[in-house]
C-alpha atoms as a PDB file:
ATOM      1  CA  UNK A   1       6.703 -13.603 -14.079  1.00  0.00           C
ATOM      2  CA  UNK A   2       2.746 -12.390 -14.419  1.00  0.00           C
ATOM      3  CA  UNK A   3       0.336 -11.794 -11.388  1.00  0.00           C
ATOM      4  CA  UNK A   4      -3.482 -13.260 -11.561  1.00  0.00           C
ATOM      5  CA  UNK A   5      -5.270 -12.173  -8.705  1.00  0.00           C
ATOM      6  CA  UNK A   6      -7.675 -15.218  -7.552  1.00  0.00           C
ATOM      7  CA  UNK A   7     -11.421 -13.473  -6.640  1.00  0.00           C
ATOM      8  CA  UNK A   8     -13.751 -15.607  -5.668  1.00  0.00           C
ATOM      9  CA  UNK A   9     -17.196 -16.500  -7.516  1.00  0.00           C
ATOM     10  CA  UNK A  10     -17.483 -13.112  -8.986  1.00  0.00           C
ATOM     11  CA  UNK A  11     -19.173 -13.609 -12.105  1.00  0.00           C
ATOM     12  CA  UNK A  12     -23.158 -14.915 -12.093  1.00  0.00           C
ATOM     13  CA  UNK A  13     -23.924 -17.980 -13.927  1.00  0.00           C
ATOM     14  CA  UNK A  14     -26.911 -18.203 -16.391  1.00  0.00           C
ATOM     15  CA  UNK A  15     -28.357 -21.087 -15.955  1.00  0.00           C
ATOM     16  CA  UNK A  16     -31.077 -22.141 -18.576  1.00  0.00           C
ATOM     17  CA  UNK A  17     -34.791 -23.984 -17.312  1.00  0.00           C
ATOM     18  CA  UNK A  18     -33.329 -27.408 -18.409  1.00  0.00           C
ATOM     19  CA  UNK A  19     -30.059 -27.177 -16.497  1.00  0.00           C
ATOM     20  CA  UNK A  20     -31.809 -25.734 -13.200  1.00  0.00           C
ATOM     21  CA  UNK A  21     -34.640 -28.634 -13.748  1.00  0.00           C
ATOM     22  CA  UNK A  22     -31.634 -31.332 -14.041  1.00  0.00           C
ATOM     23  CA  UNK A  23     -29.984 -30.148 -11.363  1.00  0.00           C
ATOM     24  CA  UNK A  24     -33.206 -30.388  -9.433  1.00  0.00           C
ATOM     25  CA  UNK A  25     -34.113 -33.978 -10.234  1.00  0.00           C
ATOM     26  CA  UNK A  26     -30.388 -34.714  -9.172  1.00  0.00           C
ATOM     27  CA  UNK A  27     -30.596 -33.047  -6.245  1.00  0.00           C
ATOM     28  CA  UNK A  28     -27.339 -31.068  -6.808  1.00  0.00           C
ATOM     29  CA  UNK A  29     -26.990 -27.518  -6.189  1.00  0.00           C
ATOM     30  CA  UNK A  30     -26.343 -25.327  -8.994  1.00  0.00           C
ATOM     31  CA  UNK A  31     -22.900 -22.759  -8.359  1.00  0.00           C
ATOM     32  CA  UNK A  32     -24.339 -19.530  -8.081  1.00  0.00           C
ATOM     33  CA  UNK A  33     -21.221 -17.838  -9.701  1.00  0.00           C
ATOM     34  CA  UNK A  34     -17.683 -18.636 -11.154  1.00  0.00           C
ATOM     35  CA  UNK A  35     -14.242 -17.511  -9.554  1.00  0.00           C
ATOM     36  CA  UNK A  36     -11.249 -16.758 -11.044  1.00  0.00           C
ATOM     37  CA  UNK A  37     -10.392 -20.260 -11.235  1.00  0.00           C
ATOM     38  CA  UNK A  38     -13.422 -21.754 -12.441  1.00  0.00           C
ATOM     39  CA  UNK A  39     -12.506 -19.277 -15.001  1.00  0.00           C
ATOM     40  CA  UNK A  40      -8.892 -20.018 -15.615  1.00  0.00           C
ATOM     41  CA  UNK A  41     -10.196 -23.801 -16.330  1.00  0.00           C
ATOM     42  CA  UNK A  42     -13.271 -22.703 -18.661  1.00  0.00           C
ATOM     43  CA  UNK A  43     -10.229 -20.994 -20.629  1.00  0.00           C
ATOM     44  CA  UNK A  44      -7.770 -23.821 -20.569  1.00  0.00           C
ATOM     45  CA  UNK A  45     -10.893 -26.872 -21.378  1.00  0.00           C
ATOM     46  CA  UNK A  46     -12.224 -24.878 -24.547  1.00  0.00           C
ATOM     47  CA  UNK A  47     -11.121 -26.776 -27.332  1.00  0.00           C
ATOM     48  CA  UNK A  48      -9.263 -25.258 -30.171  1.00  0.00           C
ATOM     49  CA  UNK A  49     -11.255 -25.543 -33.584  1.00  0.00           C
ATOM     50  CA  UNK A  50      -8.355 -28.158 -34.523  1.00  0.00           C
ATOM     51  CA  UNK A  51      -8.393 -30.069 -31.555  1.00  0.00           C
ATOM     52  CA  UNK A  52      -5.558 -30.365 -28.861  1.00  0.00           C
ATOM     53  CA  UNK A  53      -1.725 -30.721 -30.193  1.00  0.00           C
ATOM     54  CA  UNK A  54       0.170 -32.592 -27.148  1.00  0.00           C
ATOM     55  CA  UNK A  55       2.282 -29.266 -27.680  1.00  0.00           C
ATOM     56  CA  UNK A  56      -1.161 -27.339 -26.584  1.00  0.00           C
ATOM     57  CA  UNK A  57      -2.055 -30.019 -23.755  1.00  0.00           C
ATOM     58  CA  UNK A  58       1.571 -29.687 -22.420  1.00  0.00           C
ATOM     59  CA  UNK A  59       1.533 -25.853 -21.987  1.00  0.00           C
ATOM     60  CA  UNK A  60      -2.202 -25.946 -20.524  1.00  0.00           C
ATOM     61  CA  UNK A  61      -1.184 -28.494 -18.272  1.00  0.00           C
ATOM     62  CA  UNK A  62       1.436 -26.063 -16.853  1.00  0.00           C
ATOM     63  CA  UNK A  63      -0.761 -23.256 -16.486  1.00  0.00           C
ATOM     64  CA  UNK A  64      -3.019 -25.375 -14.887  1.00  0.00           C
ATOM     65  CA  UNK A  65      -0.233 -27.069 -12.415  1.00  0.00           C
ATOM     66  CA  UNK A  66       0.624 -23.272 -11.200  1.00  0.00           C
ATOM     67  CA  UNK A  67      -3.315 -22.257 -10.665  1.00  0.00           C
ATOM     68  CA  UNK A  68      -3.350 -25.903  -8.458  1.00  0.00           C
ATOM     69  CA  UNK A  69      -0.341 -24.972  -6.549  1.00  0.00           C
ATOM     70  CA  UNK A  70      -1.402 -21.284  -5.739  1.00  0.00           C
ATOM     71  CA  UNK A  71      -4.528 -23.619  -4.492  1.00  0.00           C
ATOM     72  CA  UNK A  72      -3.006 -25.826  -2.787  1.00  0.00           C
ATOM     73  CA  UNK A  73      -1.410 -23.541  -0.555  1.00  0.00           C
ATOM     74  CA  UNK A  74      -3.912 -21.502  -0.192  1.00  0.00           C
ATOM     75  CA  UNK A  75      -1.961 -18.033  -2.218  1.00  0.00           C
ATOM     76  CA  UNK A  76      -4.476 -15.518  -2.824  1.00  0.00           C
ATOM     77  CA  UNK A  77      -2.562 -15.313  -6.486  1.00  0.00           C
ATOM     78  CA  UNK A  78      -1.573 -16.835  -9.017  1.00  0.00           C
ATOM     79  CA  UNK A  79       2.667 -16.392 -10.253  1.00  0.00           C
ATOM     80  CA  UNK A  80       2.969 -17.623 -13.947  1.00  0.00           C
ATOM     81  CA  UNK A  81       6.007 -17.982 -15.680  1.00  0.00           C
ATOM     82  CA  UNK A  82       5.977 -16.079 -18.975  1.00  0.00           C
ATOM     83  CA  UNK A  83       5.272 -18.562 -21.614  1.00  0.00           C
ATOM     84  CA  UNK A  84       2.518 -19.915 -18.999  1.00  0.00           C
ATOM     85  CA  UNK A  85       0.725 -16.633 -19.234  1.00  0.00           C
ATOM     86  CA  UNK A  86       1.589 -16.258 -22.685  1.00  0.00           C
ATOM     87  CA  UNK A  87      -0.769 -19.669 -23.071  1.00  0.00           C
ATOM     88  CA  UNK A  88      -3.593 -18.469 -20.752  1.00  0.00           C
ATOM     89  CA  UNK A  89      -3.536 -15.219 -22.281  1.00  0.00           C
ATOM     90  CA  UNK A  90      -4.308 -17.131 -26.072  1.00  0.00           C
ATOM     91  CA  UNK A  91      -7.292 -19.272 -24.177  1.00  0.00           C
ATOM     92  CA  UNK A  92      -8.742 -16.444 -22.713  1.00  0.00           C
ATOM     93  CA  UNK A  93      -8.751 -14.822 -25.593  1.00  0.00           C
ATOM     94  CA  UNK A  94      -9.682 -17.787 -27.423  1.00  0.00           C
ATOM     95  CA  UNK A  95     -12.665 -18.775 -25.757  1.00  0.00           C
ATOM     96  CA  UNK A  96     -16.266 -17.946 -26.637  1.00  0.00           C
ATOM     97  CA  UNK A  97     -18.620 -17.373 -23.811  1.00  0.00           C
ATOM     98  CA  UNK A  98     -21.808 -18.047 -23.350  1.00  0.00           C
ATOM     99  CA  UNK A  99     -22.608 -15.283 -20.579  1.00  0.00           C
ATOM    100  CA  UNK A 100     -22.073 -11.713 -20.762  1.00  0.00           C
ATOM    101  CA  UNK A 101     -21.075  -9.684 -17.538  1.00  0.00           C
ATOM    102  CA  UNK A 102     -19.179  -6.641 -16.392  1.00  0.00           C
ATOM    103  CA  UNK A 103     -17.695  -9.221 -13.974  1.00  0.00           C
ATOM    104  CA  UNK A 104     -16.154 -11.320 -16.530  1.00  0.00           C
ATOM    105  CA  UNK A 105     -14.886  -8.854 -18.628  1.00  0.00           C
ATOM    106  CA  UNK A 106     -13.029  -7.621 -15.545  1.00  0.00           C
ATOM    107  CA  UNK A 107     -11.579 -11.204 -15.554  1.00  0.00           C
ATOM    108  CA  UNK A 108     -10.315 -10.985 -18.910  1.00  0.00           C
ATOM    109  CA  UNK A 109      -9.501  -7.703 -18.563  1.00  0.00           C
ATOM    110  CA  UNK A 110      -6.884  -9.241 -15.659  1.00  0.00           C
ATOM    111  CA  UNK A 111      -5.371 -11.998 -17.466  1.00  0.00           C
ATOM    112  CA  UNK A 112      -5.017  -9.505 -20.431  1.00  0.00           C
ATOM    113  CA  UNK A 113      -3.170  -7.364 -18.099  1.00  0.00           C
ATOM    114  CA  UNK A 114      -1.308  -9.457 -15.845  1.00  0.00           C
ATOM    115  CA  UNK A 115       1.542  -7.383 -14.173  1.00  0.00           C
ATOM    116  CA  UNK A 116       4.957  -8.282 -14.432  1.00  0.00           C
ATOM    117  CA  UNK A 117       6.214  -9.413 -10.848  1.00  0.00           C
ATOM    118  CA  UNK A 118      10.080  -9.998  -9.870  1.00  0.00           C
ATOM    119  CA  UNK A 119       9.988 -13.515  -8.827  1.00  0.00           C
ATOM    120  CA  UNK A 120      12.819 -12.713  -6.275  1.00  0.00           C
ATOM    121  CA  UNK A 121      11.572  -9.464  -4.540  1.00  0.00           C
ATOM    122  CA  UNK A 122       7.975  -8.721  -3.089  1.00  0.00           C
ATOM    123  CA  UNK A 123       4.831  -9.477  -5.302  1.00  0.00           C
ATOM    124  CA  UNK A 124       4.173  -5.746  -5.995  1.00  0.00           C
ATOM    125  CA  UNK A 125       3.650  -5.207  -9.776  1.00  0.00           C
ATOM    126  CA  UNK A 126       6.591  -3.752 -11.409  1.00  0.00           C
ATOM    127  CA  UNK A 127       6.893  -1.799 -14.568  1.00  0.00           C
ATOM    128  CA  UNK A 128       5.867  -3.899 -17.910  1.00  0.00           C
END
């Protein structure tokens, strides 16, 4: 089992003159940065050059069930099973981004580095 560590918003959006004047006219406020799981979904929503296999929408559908239970109740992390963060590992690394931030390369730095945890003991990181 990995360890993600949710932060909260963390890294600074960018937000062009268009998107800030659309917002505007909307009346919606614009996020002032992205968390960890803002992230996480960024990751799992960019869309392979092919397109989506139902093999690829199966396996980011489970990563994206655990980040939604960790959520849910509130966790202040993130246990994936192995082949989960196998699959958010490949999006992360995957994805092309259209800021550029210390922040979020700490963030990918993390889900490149996810410690192993022992799904039966405490959540301290064990040995990889």
């Amino acid at each position: 089992m990995k360890l993600l560590r949710l932060l909260p918003a963390e890294v600074p959006i960018q937000y062009s003159e268009a998107e800030r004047a659309a917002a505007r006219q909307q009346g919606v406020p614009l996020k002032p940065a992205f968390g960890t799981a803002d992230l996480v979904r960024a990751a799992l929503n960019h869309k392979p050059a092919q397109g989506y296999t139902a093999s690829d929408l199966r396996a980011r559908g489970k990563v994206e069930d655990a980040l939604d239970a960790a959520l849910t109740s509130g966790r202040e992390a993130v246990h994936f099973e192995d082949d989960q963060a196998v699959t958010l590992q490949r999006c992360v690394e995957a994805t092309t981004w259209n800021i550029r931030s210390r922040e979020l390369l700490g963030f990918l730095d993390a889900v490149k580095d996810m410690p192993t945890v022992d799904p039966n003991g405490p959540a301290a990181p064990t040995a990889s």
